[in-house]
N, C-alpha and C. Protein backbone atom coordinates (compact mmCIF):
# COMPACT_ATOMS: atom_id res chain seq x y z
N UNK A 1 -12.49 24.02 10.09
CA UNK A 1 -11.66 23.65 8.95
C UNK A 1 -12.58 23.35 7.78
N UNK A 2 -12.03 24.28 6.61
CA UNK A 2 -13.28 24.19 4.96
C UNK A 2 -12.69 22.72 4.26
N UNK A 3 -12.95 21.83 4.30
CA UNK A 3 -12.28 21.01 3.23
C UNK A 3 -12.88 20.28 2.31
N UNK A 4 -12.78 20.81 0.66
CA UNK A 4 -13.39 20.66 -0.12
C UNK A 4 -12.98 19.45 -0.77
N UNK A 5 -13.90 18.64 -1.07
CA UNK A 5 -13.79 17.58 -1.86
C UNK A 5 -14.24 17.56 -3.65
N UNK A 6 -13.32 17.06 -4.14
CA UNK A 6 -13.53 16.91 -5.96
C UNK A 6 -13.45 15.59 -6.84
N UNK A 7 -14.44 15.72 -7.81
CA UNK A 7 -14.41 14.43 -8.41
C UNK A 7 -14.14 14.73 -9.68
N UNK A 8 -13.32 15.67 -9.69
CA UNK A 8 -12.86 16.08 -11.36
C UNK A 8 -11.34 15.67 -11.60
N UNK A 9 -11.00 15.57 -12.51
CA UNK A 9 -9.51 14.87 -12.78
C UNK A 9 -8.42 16.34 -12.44
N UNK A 10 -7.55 16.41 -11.66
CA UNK A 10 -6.48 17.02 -11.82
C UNK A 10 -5.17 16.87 -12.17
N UNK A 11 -4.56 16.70 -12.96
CA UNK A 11 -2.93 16.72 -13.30
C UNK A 11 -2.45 17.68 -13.40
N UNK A 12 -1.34 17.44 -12.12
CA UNK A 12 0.34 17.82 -12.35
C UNK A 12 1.20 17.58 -12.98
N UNK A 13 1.49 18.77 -13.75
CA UNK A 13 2.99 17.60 -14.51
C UNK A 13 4.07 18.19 -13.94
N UNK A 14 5.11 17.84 -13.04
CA UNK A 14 6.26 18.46 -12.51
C UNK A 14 7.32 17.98 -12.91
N UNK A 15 8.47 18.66 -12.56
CA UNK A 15 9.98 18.42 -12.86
C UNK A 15 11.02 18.81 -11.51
N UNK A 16 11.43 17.71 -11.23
CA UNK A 16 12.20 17.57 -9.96
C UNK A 16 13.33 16.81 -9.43
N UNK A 17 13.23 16.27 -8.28
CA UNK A 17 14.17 15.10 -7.94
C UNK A 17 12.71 14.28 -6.76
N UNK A 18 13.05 12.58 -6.44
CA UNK A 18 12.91 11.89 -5.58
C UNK A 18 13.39 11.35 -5.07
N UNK A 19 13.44 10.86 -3.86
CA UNK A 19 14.16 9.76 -2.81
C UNK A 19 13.31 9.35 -1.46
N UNK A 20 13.62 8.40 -1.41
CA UNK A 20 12.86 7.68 -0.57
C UNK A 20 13.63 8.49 1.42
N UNK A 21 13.27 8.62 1.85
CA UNK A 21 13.21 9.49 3.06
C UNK A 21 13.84 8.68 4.38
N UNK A 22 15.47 8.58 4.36
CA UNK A 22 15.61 7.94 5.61
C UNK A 22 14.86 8.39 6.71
N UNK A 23 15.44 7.14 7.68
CA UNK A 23 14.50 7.61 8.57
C UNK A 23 13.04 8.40 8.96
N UNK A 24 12.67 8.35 7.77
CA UNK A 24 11.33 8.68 7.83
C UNK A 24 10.90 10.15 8.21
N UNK A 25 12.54 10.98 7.94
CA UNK A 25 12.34 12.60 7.68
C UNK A 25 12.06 13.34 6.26
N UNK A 26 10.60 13.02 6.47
CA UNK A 26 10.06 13.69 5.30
C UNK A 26 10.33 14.90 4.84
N UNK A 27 10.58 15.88 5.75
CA UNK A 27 10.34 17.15 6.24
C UNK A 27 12.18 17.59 5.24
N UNK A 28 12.95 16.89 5.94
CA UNK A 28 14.72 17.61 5.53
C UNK A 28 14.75 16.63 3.98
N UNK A 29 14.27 15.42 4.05
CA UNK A 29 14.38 15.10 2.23
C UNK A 29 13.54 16.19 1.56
N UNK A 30 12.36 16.71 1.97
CA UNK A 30 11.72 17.42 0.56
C UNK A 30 12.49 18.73 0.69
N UNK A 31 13.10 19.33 2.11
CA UNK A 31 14.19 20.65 0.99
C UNK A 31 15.52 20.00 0.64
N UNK A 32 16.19 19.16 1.13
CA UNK A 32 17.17 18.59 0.23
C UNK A 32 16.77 18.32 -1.12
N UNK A 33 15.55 17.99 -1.47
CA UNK A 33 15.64 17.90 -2.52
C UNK A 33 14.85 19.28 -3.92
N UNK A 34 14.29 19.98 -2.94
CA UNK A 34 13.97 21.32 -3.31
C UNK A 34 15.20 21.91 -3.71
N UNK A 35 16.01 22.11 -3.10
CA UNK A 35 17.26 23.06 -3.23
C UNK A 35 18.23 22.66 -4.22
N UNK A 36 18.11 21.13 -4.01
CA UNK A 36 19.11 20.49 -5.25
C UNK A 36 17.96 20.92 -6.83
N UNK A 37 16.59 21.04 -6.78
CA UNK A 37 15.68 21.16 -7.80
C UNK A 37 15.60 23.20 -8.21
N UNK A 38 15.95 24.09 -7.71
CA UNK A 38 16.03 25.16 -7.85
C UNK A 38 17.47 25.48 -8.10
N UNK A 39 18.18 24.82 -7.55
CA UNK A 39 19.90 25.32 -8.08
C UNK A 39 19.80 24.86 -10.02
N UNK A 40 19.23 23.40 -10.49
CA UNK A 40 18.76 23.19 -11.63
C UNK A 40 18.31 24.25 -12.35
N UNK A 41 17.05 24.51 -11.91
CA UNK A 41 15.75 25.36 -12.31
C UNK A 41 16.50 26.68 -12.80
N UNK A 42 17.30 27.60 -11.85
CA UNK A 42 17.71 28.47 -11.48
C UNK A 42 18.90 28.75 -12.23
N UNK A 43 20.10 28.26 -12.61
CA UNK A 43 21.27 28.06 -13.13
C UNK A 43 20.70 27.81 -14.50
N UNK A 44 19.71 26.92 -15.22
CA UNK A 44 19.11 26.95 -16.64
C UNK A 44 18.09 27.49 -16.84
N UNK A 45 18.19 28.87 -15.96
CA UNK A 45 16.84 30.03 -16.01
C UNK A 45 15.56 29.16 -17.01
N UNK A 46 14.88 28.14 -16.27
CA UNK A 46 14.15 27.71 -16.64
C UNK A 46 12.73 28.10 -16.33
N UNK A 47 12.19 28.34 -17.13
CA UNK A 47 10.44 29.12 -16.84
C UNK A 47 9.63 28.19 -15.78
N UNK A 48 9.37 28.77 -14.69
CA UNK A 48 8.97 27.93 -13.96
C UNK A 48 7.18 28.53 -13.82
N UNK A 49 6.49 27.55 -12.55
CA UNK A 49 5.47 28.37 -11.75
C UNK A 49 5.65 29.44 -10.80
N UNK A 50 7.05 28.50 -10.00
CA UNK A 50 7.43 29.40 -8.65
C UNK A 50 6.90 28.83 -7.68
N UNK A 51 6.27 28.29 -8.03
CA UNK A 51 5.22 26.96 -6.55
C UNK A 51 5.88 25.77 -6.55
N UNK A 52 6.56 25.55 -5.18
CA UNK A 52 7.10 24.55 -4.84
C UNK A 52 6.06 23.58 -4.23
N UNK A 53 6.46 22.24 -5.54
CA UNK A 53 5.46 20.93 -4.74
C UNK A 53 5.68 19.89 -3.98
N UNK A 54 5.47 19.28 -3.26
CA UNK A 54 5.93 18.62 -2.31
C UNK A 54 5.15 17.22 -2.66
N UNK A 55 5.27 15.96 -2.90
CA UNK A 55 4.68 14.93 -3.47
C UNK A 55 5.25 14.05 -2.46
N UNK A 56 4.14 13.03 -0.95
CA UNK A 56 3.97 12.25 -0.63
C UNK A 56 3.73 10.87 -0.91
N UNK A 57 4.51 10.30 -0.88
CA UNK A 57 3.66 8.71 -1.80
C UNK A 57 3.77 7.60 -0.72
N UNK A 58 3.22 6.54 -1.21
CA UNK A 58 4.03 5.23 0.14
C UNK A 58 5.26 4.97 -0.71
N UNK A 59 5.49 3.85 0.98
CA UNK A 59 6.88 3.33 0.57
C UNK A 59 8.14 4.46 0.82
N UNK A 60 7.54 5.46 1.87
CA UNK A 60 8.68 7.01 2.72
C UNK A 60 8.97 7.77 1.03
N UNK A 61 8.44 7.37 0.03
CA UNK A 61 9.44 8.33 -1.24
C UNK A 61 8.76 9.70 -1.22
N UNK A 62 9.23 10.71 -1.42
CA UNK A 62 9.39 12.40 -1.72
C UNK A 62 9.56 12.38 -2.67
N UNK A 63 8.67 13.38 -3.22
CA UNK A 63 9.60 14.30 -4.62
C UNK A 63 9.15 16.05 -3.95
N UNK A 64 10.27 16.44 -4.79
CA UNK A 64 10.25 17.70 -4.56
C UNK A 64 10.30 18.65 -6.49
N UNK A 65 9.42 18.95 -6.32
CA UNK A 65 9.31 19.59 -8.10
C UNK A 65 8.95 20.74 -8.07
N UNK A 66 8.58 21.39 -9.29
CA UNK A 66 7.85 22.89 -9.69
C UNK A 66 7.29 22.41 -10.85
N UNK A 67 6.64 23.37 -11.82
CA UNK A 67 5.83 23.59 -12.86
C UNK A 67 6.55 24.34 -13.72
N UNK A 68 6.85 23.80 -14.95
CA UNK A 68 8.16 24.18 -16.03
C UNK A 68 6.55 24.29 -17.46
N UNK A 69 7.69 25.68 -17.79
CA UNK A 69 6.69 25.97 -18.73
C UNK A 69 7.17 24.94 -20.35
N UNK A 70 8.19 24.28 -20.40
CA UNK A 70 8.64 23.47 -21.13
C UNK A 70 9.45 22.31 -20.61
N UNK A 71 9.24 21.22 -21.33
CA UNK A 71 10.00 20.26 -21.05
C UNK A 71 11.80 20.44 -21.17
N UNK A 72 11.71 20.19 -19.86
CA UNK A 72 13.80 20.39 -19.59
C UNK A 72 14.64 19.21 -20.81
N UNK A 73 15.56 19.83 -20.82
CA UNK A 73 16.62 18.80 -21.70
C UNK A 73 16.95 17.60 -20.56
N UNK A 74 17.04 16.30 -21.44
CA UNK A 74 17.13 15.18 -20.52
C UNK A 74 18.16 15.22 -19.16
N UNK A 75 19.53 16.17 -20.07
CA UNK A 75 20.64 16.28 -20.02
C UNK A 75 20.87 16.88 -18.34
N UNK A 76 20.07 17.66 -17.79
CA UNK A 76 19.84 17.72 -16.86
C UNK A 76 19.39 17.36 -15.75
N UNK A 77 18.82 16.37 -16.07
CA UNK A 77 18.72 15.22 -14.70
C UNK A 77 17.57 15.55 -13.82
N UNK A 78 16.77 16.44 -14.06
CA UNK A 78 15.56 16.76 -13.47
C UNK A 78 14.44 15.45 -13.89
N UNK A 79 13.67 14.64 -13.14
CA UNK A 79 12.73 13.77 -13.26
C UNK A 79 11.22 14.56 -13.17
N UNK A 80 10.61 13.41 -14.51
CA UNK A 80 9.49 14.13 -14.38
C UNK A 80 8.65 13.14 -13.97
N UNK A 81 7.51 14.12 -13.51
CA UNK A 81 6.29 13.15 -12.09
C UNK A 81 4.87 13.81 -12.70
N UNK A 82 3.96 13.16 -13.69
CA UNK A 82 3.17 13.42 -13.15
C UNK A 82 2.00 12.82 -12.42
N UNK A 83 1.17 13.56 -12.14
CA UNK A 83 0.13 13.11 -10.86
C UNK A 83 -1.18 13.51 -11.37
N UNK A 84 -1.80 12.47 -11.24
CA UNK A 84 -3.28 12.47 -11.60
C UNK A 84 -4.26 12.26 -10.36
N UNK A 85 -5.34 12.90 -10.48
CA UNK A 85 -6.13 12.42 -9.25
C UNK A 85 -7.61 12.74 -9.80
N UNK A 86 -8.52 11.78 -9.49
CA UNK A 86 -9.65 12.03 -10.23
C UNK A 86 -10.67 11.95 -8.38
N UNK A 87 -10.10 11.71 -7.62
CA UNK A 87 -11.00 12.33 -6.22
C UNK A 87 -10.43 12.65 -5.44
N UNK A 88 -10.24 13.87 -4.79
CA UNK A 88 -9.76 14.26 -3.78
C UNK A 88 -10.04 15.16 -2.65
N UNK A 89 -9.33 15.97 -1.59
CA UNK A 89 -9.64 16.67 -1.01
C UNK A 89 -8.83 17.54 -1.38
N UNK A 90 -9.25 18.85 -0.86
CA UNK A 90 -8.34 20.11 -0.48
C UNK A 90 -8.65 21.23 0.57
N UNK A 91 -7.48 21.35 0.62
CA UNK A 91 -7.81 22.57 2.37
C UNK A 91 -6.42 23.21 1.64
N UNK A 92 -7.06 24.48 2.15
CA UNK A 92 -5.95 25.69 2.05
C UNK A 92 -5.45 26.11 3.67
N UNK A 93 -4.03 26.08 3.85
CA UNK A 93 -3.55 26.34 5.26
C UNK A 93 -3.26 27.87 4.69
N UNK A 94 -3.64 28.66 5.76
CA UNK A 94 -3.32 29.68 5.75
C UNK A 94 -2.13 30.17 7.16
N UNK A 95 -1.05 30.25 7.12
CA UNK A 95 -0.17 30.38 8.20
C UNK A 95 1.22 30.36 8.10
N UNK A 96 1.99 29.94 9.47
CA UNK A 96 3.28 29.42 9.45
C UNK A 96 3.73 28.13 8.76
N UNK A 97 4.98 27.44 8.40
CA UNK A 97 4.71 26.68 7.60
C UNK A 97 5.06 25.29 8.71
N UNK A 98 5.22 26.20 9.43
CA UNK A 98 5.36 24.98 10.84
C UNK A 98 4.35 24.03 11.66
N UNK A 99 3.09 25.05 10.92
CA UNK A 99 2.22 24.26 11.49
C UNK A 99 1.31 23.70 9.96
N UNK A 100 1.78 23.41 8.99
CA UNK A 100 1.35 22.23 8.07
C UNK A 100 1.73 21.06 8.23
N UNK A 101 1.96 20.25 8.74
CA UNK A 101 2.22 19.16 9.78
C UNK A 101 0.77 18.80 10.28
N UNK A 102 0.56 19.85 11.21
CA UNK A 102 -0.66 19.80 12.09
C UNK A 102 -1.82 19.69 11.44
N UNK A 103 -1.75 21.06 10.28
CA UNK A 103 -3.00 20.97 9.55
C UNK A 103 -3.42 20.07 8.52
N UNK A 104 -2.13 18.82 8.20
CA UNK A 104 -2.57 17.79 7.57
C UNK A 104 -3.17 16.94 8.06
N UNK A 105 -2.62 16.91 9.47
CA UNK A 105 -3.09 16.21 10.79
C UNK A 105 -4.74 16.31 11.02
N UNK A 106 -5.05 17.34 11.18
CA UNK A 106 -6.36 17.72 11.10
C UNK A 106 -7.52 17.33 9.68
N UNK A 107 -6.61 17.70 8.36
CA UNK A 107 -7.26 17.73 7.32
C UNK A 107 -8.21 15.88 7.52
N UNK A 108 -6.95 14.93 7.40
CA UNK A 108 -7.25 13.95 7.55
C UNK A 108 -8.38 13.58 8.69
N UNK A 109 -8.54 13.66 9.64
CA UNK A 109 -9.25 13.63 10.83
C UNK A 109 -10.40 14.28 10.37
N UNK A 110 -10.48 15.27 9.80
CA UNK A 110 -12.10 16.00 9.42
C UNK A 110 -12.38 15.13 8.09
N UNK A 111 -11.70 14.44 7.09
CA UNK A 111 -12.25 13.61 5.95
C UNK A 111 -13.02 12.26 6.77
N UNK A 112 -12.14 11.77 7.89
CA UNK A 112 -12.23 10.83 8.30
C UNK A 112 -14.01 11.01 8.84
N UNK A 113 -14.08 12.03 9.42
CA UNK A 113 -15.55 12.66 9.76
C UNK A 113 -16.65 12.79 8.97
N UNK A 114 -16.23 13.02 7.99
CA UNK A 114 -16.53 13.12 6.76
C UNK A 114 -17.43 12.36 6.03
N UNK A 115 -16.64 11.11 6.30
CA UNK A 115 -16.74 9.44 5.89
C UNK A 115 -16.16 9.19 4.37
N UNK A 116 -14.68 9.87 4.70
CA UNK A 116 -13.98 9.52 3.67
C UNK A 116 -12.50 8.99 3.93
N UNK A 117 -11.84 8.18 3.14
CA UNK A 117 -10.75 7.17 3.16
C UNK A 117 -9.78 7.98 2.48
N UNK A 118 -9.04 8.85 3.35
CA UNK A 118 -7.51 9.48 2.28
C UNK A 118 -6.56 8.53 2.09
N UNK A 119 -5.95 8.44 0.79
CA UNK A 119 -4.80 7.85 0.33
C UNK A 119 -4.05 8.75 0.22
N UNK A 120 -3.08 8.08 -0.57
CA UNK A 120 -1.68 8.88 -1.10
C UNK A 120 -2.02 8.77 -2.80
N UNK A 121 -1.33 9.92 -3.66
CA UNK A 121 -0.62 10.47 -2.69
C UNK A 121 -1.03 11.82 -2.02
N UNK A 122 0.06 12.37 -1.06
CA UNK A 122 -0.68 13.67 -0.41
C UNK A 122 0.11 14.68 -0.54
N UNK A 123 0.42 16.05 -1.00
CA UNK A 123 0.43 16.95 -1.56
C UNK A 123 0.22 18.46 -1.37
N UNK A 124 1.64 18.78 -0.85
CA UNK A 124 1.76 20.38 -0.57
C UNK A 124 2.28 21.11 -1.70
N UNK A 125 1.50 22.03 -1.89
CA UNK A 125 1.62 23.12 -3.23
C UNK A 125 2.18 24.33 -2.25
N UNK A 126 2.97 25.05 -2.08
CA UNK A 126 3.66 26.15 -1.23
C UNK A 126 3.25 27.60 -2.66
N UNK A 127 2.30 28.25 -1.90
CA UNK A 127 2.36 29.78 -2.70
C UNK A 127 3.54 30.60 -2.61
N UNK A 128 3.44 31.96 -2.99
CA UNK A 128 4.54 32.49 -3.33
C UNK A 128 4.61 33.01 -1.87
N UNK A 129 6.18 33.09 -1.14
CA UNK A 129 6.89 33.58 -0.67
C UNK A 129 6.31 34.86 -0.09
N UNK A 130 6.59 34.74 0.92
CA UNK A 130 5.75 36.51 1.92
C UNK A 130 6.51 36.35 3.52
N UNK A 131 6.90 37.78 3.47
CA UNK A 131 7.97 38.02 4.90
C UNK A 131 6.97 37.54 6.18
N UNK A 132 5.54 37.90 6.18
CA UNK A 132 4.70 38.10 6.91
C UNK A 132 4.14 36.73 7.07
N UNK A 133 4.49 35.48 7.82
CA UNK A 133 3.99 34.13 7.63
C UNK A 133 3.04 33.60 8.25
N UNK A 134 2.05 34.75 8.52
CA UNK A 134 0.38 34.50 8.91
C UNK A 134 0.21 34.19 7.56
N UNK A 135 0.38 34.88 6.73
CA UNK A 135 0.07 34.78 5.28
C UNK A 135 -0.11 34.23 4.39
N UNK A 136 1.29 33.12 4.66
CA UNK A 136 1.69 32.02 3.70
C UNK A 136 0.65 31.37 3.64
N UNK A 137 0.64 30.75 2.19
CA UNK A 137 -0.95 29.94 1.69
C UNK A 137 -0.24 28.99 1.25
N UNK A 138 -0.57 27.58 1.87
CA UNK A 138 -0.26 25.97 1.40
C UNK A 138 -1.22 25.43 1.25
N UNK A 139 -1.26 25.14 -0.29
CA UNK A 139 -2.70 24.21 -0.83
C UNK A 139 -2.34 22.73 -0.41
N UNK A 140 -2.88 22.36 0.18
CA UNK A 140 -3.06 20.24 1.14
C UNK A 140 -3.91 19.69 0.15
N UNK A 141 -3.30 18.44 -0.66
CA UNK A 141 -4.32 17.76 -1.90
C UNK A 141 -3.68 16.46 -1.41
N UNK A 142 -5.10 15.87 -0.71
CA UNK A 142 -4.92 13.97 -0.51
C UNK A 142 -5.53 13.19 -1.50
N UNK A 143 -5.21 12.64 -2.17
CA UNK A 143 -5.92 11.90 -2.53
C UNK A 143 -7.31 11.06 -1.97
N UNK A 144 -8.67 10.20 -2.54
CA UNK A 144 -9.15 9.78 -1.66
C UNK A 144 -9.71 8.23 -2.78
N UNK A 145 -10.28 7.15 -1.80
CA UNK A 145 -10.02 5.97 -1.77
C UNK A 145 -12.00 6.10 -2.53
């Protein structure tokens, strides 16, 4: 596992929805709230990236956003998040998306090796869409302490 570490500032600025994650299903809040964030996106043919982000924080909250090439009208109810990180890690999963779970699992465990302290928040970037899901590319961004 490659996992690169950075000490350069990155910001996200996204536009989405959040909620804090009953029961502690991270997994069905971030497309509940994906789907409620693309019916938006989608219906006010809004210029997007097309990369769905997935934003971990404490305290169980999700957001689920994209990358808008302009700021949305308030009127729409999309929240904006952004995210700064001036150290972090990153690993690119290359695969099913079933097993990003695992490979966060791992990511963490090799920082830990490392001799580094991941925080939150932690951070799936989903590339574009491919039938073939060896393929799929999920950028993993933890923050670090």
């Amino acid at each position: 596992m490659t996992v690169e570490i950075f000490n350069n500032n990155l910001t996200l600025n996204l536009y989405g929805f959040s909620a804090i994650a009953p029961n502690k299903d991270y997994v069905q809040t971030a497309f509940q709230l994906m789907d409620r964030m693309w019916k938006v996106v989608r219906s006010n043919n809004l210029k997007n990236s097309g990369l769905n982000v997935w934003v971990f924080e404490a305290g169980d909250n999700v957001f689920s956003g994209v990358g808008l090439a302009e700021t949305p009208a308030p009127t729409l109810g999309l929240e904006q998040k952004t995210i700064n990180l001036t150290k972090y890690a990153s690993y690119k999963h290359v695969g099913p998306y079933s097993m990003i779970k695992q490979a966060g699992h791992d990511m963490r465990k090799e920082l830990q090796k490392m001799g580094y302290e991941a925080a939150m928040p932690y951070i799936e970037i989903y590339g574009h869409m491919t039938e073939d899901e060896t393929r799929l590319e999920t950028e993993l961004l933890v923050a670090l302490k």
